[in-house]
PDB file of N, CA and C in Angstrom:
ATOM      1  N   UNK A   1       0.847  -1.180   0.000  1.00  0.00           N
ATOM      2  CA  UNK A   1       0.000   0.000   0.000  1.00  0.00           C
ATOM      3  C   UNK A   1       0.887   1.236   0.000  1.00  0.00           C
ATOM      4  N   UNK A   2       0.554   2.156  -0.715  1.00  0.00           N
ATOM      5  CA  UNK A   2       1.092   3.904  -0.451  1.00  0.00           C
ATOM      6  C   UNK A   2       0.301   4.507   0.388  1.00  0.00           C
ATOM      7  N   UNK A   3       1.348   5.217   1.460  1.00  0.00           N
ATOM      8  CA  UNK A   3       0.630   5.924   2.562  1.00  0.00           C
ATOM      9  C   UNK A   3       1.734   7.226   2.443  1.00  0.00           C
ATOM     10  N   UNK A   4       0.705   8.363   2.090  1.00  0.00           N
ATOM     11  CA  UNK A   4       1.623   9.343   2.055  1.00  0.00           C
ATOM     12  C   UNK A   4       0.913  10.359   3.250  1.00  0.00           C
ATOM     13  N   UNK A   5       1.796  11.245   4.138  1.00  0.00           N
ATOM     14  CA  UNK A   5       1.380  12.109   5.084  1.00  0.00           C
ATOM     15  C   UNK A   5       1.839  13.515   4.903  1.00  0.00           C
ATOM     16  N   UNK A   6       0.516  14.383   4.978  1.00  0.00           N
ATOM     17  CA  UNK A   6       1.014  15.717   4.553  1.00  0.00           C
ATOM     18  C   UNK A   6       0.735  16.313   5.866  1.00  0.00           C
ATOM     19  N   UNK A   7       1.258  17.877   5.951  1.00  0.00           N
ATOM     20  CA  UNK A   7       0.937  18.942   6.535  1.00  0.00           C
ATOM     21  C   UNK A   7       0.499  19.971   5.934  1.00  0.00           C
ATOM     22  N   UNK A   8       0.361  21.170   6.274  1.00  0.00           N
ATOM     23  CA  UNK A   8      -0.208  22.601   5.711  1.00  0.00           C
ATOM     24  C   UNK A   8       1.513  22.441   5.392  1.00  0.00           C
ATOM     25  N   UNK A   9       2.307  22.599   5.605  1.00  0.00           N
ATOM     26  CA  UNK A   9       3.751  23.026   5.069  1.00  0.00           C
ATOM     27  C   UNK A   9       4.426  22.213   4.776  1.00  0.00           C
ATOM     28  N   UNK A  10       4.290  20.664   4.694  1.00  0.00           N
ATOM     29  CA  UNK A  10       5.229  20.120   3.925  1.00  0.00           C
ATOM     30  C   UNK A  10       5.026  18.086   3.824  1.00  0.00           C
ATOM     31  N   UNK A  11       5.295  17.344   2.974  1.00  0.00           N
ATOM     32  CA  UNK A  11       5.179  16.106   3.341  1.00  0.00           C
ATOM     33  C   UNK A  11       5.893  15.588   4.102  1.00  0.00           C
ATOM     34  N   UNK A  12       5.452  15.120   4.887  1.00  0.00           N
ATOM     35  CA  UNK A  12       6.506  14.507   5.970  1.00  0.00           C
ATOM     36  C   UNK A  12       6.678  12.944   5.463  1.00  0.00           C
ATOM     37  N   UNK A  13       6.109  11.880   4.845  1.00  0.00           N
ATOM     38  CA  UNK A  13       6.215  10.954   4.626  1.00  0.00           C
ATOM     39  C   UNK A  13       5.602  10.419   2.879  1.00  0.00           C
ATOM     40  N   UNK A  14       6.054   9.138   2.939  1.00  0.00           N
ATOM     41  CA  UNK A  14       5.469   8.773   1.127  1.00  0.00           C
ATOM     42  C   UNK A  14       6.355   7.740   1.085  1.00  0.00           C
ATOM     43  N   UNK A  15       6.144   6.403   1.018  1.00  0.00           N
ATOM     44  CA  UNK A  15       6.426   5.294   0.724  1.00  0.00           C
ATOM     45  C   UNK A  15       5.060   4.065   0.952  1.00  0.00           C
ATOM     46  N   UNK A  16       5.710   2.933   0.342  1.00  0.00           N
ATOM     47  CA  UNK A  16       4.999   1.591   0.519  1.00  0.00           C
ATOM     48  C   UNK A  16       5.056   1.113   1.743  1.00  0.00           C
ATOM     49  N   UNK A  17       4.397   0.589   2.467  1.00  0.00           N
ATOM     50  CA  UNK A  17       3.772   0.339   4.087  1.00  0.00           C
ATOM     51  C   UNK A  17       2.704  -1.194   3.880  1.00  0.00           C
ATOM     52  N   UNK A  18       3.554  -1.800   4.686  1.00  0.00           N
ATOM     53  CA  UNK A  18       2.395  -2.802   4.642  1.00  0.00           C
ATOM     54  C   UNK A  18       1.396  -3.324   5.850  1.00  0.00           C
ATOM     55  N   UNK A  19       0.870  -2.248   6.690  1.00  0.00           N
ATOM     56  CA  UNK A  19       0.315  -1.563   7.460  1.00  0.00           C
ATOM     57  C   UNK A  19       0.122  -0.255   8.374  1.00  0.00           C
ATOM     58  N   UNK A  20      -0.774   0.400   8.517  1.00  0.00           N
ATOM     59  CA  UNK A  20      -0.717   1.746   9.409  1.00  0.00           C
ATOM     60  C   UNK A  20      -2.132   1.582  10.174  1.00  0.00           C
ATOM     61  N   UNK A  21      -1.666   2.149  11.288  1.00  0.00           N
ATOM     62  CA  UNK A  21      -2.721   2.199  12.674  1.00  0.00           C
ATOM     63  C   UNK A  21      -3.080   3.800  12.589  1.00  0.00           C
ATOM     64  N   UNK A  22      -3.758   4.294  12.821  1.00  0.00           N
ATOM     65  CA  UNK A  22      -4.428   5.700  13.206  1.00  0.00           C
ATOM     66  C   UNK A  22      -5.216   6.028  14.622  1.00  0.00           C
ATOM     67  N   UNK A  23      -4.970   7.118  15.217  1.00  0.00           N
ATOM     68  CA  UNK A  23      -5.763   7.216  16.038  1.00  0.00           C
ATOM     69  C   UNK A  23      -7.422   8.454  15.623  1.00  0.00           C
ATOM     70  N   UNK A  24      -8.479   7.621  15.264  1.00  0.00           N
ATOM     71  CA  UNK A  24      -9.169   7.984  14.756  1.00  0.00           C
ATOM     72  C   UNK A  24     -10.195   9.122  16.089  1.00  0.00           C
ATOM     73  N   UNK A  25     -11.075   9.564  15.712  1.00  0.00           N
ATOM     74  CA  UNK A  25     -11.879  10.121  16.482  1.00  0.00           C
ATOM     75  C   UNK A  25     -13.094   9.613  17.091  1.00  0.00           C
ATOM     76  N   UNK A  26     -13.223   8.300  16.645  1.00  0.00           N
ATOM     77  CA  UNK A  26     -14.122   7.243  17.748  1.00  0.00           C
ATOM     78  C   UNK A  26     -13.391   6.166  17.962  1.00  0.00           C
ATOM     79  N   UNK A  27     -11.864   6.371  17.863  1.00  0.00           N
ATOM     80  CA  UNK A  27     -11.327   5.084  18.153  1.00  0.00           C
ATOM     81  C   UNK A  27     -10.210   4.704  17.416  1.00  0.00           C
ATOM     82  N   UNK A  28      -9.155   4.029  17.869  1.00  0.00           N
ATOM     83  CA  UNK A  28      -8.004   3.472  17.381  1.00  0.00           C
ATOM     84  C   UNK A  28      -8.415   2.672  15.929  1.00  0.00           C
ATOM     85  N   UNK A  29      -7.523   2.506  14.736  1.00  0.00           N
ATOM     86  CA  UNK A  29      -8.583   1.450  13.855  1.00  0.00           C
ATOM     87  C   UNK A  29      -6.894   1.612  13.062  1.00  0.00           C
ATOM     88  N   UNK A  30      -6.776  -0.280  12.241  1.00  0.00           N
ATOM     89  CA  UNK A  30      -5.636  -0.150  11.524  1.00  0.00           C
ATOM     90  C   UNK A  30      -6.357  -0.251   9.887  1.00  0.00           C
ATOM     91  N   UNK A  31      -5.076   0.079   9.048  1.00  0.00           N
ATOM     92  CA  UNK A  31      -5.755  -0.491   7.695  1.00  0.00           C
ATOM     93  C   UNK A  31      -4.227  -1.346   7.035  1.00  0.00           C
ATOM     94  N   UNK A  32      -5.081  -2.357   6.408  1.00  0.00           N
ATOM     95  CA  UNK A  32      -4.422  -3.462   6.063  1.00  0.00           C
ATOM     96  C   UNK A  32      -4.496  -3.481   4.293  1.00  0.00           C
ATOM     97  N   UNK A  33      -3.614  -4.079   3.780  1.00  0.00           N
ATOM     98  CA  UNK A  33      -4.332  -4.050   2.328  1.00  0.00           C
ATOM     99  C   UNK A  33      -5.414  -5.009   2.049  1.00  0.00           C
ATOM    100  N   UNK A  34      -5.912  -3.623   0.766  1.00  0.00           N
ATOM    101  CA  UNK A  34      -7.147  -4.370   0.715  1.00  0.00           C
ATOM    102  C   UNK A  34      -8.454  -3.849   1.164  1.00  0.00           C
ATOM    103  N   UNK A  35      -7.881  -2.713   2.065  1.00  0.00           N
ATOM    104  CA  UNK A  35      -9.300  -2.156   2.759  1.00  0.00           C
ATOM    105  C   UNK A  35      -9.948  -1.524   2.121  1.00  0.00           C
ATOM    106  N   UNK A  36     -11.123  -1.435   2.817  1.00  0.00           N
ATOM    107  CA  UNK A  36     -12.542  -0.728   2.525  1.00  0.00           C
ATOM    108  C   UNK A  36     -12.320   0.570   2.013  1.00  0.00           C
ATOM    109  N   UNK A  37     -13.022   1.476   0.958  1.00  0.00           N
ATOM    110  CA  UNK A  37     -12.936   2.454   1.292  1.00  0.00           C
ATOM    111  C   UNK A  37     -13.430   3.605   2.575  1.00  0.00           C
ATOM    112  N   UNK A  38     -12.433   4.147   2.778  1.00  0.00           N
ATOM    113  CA  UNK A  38     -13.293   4.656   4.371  1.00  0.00           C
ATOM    114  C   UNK A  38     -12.298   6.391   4.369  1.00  0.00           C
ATOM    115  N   UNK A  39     -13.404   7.151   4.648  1.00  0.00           N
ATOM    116  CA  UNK A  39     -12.587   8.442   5.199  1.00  0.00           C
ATOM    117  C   UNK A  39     -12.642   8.751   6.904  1.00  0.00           C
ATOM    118  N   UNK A  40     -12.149   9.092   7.117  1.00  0.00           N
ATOM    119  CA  UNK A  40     -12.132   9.621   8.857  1.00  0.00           C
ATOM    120  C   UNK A  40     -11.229  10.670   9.301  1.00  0.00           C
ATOM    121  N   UNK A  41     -12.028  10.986  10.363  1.00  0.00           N
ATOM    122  CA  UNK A  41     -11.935  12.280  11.405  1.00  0.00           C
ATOM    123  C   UNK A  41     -10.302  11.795  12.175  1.00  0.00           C
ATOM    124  N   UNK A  42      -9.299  12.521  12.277  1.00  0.00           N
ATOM    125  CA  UNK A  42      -8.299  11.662  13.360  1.00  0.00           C
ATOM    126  C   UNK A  42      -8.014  12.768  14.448  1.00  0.00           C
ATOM    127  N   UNK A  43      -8.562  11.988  15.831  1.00  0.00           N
ATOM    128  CA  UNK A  43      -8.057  12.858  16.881  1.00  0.00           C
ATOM    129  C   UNK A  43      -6.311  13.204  17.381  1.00  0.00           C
ATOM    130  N   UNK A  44      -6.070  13.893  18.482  1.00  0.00           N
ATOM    131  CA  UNK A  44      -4.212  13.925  18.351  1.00  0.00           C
ATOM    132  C   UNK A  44      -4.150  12.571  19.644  1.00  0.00           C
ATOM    133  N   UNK A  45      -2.964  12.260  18.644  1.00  0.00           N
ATOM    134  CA  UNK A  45      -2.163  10.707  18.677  1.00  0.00           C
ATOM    135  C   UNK A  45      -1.146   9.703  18.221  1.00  0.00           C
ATOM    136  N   UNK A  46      -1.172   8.833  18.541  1.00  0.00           N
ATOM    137  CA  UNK A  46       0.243   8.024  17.513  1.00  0.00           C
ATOM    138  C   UNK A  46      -0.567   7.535  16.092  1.00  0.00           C
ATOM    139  N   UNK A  47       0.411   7.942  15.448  1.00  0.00           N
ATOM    140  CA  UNK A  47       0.362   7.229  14.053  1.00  0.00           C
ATOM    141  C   UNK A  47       1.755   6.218  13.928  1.00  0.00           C
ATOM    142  N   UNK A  48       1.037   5.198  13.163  1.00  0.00           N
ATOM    143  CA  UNK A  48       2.144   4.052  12.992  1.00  0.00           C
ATOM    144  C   UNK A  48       1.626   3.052  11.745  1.00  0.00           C
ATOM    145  N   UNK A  49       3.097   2.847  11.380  1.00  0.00           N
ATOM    146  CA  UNK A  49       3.008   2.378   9.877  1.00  0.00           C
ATOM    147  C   UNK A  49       4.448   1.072  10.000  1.00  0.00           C
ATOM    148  N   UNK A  50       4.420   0.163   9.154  1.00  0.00           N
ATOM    149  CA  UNK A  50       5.162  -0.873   9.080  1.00  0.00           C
ATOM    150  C   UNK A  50       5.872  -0.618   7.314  1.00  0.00           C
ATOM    151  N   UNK A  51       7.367  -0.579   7.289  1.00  0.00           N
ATOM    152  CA  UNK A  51       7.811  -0.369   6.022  1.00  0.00           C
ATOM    153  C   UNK A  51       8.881  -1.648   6.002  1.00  0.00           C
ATOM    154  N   UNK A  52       9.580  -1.601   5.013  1.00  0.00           N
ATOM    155  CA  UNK A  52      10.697  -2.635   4.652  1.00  0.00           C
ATOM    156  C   UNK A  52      11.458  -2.160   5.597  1.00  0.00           C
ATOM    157  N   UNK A  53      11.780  -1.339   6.133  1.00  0.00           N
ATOM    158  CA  UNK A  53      12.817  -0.910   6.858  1.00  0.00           C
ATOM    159  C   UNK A  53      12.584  -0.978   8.273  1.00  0.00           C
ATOM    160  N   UNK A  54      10.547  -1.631   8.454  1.00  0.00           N
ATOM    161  CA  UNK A  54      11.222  -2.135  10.181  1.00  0.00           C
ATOM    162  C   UNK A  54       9.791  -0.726   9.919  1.00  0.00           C
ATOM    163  N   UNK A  55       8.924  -0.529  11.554  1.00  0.00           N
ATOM    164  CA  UNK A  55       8.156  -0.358  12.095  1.00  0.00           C
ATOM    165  C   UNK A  55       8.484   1.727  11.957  1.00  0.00           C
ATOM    166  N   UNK A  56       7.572   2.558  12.526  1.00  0.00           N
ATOM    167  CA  UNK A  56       7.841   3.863  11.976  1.00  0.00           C
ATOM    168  C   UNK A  56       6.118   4.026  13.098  1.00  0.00           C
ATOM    169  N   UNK A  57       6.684   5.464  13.878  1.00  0.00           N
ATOM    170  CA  UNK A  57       5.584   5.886  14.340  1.00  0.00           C
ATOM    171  C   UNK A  57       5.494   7.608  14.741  1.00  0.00           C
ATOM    172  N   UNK A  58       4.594   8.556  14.698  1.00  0.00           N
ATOM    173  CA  UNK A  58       4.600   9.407  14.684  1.00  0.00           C
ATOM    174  C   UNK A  58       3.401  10.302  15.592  1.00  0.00           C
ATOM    175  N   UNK A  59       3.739  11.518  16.286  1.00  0.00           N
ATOM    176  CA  UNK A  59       2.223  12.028  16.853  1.00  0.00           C
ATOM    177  C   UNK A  59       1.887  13.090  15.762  1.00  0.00           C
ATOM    178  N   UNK A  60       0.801  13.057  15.515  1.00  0.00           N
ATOM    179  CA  UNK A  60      -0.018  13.760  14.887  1.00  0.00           C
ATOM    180  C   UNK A  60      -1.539  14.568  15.372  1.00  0.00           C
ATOM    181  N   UNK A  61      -1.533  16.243  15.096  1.00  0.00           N
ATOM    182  CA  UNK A  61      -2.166  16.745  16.176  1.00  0.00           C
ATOM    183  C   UNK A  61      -3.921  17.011  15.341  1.00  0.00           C
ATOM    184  N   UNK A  62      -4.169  15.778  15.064  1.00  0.00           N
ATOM    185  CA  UNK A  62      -5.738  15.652  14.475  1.00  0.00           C
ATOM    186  C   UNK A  62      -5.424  15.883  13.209  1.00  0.00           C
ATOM    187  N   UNK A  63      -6.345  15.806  11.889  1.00  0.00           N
ATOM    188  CA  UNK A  63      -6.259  15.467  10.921  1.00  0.00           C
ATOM    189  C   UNK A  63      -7.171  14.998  10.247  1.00  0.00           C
ATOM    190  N   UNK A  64      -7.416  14.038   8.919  1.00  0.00           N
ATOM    191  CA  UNK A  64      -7.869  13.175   8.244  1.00  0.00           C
ATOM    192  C   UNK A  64      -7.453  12.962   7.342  1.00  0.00           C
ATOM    193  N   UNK A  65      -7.614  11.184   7.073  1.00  0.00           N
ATOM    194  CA  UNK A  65      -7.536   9.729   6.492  1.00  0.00           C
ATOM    195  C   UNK A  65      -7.950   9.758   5.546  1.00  0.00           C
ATOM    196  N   UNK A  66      -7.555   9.045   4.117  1.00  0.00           N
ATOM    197  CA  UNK A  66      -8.646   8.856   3.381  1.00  0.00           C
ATOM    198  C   UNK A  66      -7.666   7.261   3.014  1.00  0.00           C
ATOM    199  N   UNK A  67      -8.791   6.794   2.788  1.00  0.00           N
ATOM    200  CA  UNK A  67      -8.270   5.097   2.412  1.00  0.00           C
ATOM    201  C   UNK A  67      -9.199   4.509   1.092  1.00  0.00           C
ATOM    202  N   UNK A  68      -8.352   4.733  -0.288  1.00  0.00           N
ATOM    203  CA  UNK A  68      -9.038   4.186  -1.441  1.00  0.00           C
ATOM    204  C   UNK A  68      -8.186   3.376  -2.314  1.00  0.00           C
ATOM    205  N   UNK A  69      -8.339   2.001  -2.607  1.00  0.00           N
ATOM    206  CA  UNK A  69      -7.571   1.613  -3.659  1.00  0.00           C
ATOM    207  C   UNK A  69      -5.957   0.978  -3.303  1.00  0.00           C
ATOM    208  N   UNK A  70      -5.769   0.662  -1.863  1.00  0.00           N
ATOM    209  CA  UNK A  70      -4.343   0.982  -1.339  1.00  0.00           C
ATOM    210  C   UNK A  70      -3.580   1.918  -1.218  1.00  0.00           C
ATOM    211  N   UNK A  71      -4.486   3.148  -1.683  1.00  0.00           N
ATOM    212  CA  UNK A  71      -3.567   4.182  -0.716  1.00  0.00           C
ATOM    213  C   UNK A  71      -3.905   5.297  -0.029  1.00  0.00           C
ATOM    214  N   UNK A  72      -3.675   5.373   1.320  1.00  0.00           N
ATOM    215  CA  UNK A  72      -3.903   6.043   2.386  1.00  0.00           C
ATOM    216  C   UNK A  72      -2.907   7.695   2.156  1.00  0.00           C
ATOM    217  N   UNK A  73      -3.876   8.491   2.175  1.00  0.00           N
ATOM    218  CA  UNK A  73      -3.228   9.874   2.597  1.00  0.00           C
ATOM    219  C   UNK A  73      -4.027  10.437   3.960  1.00  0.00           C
ATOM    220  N   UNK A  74      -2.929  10.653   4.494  1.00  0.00           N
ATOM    221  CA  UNK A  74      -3.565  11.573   6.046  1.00  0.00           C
ATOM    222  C   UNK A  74      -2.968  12.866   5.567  1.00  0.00           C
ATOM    223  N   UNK A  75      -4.016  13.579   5.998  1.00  0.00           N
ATOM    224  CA  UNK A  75      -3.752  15.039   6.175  1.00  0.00           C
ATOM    225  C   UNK A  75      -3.835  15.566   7.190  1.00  0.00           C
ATOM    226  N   UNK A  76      -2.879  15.848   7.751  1.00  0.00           N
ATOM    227  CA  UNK A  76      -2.606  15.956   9.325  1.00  0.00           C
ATOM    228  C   UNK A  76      -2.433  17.842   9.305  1.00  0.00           C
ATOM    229  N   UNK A  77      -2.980  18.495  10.562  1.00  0.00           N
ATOM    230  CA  UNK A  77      -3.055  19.639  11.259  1.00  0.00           C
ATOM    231  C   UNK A  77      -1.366  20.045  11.513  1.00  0.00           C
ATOM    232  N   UNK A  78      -0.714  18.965  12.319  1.00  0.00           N
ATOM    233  CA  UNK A  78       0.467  19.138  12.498  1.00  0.00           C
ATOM    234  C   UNK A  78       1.346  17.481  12.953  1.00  0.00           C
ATOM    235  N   UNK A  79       2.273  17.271  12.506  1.00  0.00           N
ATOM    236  CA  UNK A  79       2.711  16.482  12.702  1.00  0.00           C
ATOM    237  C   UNK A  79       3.872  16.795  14.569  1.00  0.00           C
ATOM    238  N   UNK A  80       3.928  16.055  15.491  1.00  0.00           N
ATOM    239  CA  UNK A  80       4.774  16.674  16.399  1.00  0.00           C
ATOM    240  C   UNK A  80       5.917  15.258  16.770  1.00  0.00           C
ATOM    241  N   UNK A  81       7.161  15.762  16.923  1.00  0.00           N
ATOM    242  CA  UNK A  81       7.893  15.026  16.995  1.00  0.00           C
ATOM    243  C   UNK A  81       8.355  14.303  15.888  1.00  0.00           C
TER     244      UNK A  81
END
Protein backbone atom coordinates (compact mmCIF):
# COMPACT_ATOMS: atom_id res chain seq x y z
CA UNK A 1 0.00 0.00 0.00
CA UNK A 2 1.09 3.90 -0.45
CA UNK A 3 0.63 5.92 2.56
CA UNK A 4 1.62 9.34 2.06
CA UNK A 5 1.38 12.11 5.08
CA UNK A 6 1.01 15.72 4.55
CA UNK A 7 0.94 18.94 6.53
CA UNK A 8 -0.21 22.60 5.71
CA UNK A 9 3.75 23.03 5.07
CA UNK A 10 5.23 20.12 3.92
CA UNK A 11 5.18 16.11 3.34
CA UNK A 12 6.51 14.51 5.97
CA UNK A 13 6.21 10.95 4.63
CA UNK A 14 5.47 8.77 1.13
CA UNK A 15 6.43 5.29 0.72
CA UNK A 16 5.00 1.59 0.52
CA UNK A 17 3.77 0.34 4.09
CA UNK A 18 2.39 -2.80 4.64
CA UNK A 19 0.32 -1.56 7.46
CA UNK A 20 -0.72 1.75 9.41
CA UNK A 21 -2.72 2.20 12.67
CA UNK A 22 -4.43 5.70 13.21
CA UNK A 23 -5.76 7.22 16.04
CA UNK A 24 -9.17 7.98 14.76
CA UNK A 25 -11.88 10.12 16.48
CA UNK A 26 -14.12 7.24 17.75
CA UNK A 27 -11.33 5.08 18.15
CA UNK A 28 -8.00 3.47 17.38
CA UNK A 29 -8.58 1.45 13.86
CA UNK A 30 -5.64 -0.15 11.52
CA UNK A 31 -5.76 -0.49 7.70
CA UNK A 32 -4.42 -3.46 6.06
CA UNK A 33 -4.33 -4.05 2.33
CA UNK A 34 -7.15 -4.37 0.72
CA UNK A 35 -9.30 -2.16 2.76
CA UNK A 36 -12.54 -0.73 2.52
CA UNK A 37 -12.94 2.45 1.29
CA UNK A 38 -13.29 4.66 4.37
CA UNK A 39 -12.59 8.44 5.20
CA UNK A 40 -12.13 9.62 8.86
CA UNK A 41 -11.94 12.28 11.41
CA UNK A 42 -8.30 11.66 13.36
CA UNK A 43 -8.06 12.86 16.88
CA UNK A 44 -4.21 13.92 18.35
CA UNK A 45 -2.16 10.71 18.68
CA UNK A 46 0.24 8.02 17.51
CA UNK A 47 0.36 7.23 14.05
CA UNK A 48 2.14 4.05 12.99
CA UNK A 49 3.01 2.38 9.88
CA UNK A 50 5.16 -0.87 9.08
CA UNK A 51 7.81 -0.37 6.02
CA UNK A 52 10.70 -2.64 4.65
CA UNK A 53 12.82 -0.91 6.86
CA UNK A 54 11.22 -2.13 10.18
CA UNK A 55 8.16 -0.36 12.09
CA UNK A 56 7.84 3.86 11.98
CA UNK A 57 5.58 5.89 14.34
CA UNK A 58 4.60 9.41 14.68
CA UNK A 59 2.22 12.03 16.85
CA UNK A 60 -0.02 13.76 14.89
CA UNK A 61 -2.17 16.75 16.18
CA UNK A 62 -5.74 15.65 14.48
CA UNK A 63 -6.26 15.47 10.92
CA UNK A 64 -7.87 13.17 8.24
CA UNK A 65 -7.54 9.73 6.49
CA UNK A 66 -8.65 8.86 3.38
CA UNK A 67 -8.27 5.10 2.41
CA UNK A 68 -9.04 4.19 -1.44
CA UNK A 69 -7.57 1.61 -3.66
CA UNK A 70 -4.34 0.98 -1.34
CA UNK A 71 -3.57 4.18 -0.72
CA UNK A 72 -3.90 6.04 2.39
CA UNK A 73 -3.23 9.87 2.60
CA UNK A 74 -3.57 11.57 6.05
CA UNK A 75 -3.75 15.04 6.18
CA UNK A 76 -2.61 15.96 9.33
CA UNK A 77 -3.05 19.64 11.26
CA UNK A 78 0.47 19.14 12.50
CA UNK A 79 2.71 16.48 12.70
CA UNK A 80 4.77 16.67 16.40
CA UNK A 81 7.89 15.03 17.00
Amino acid sequence: MQLEIVTPDKRVFQGEVSEASFPGAGGSFQVLANHAPLVSALAKGAVSFTTAEGKQSMIVDGGVVEVKDNVIVLLAEKVIG
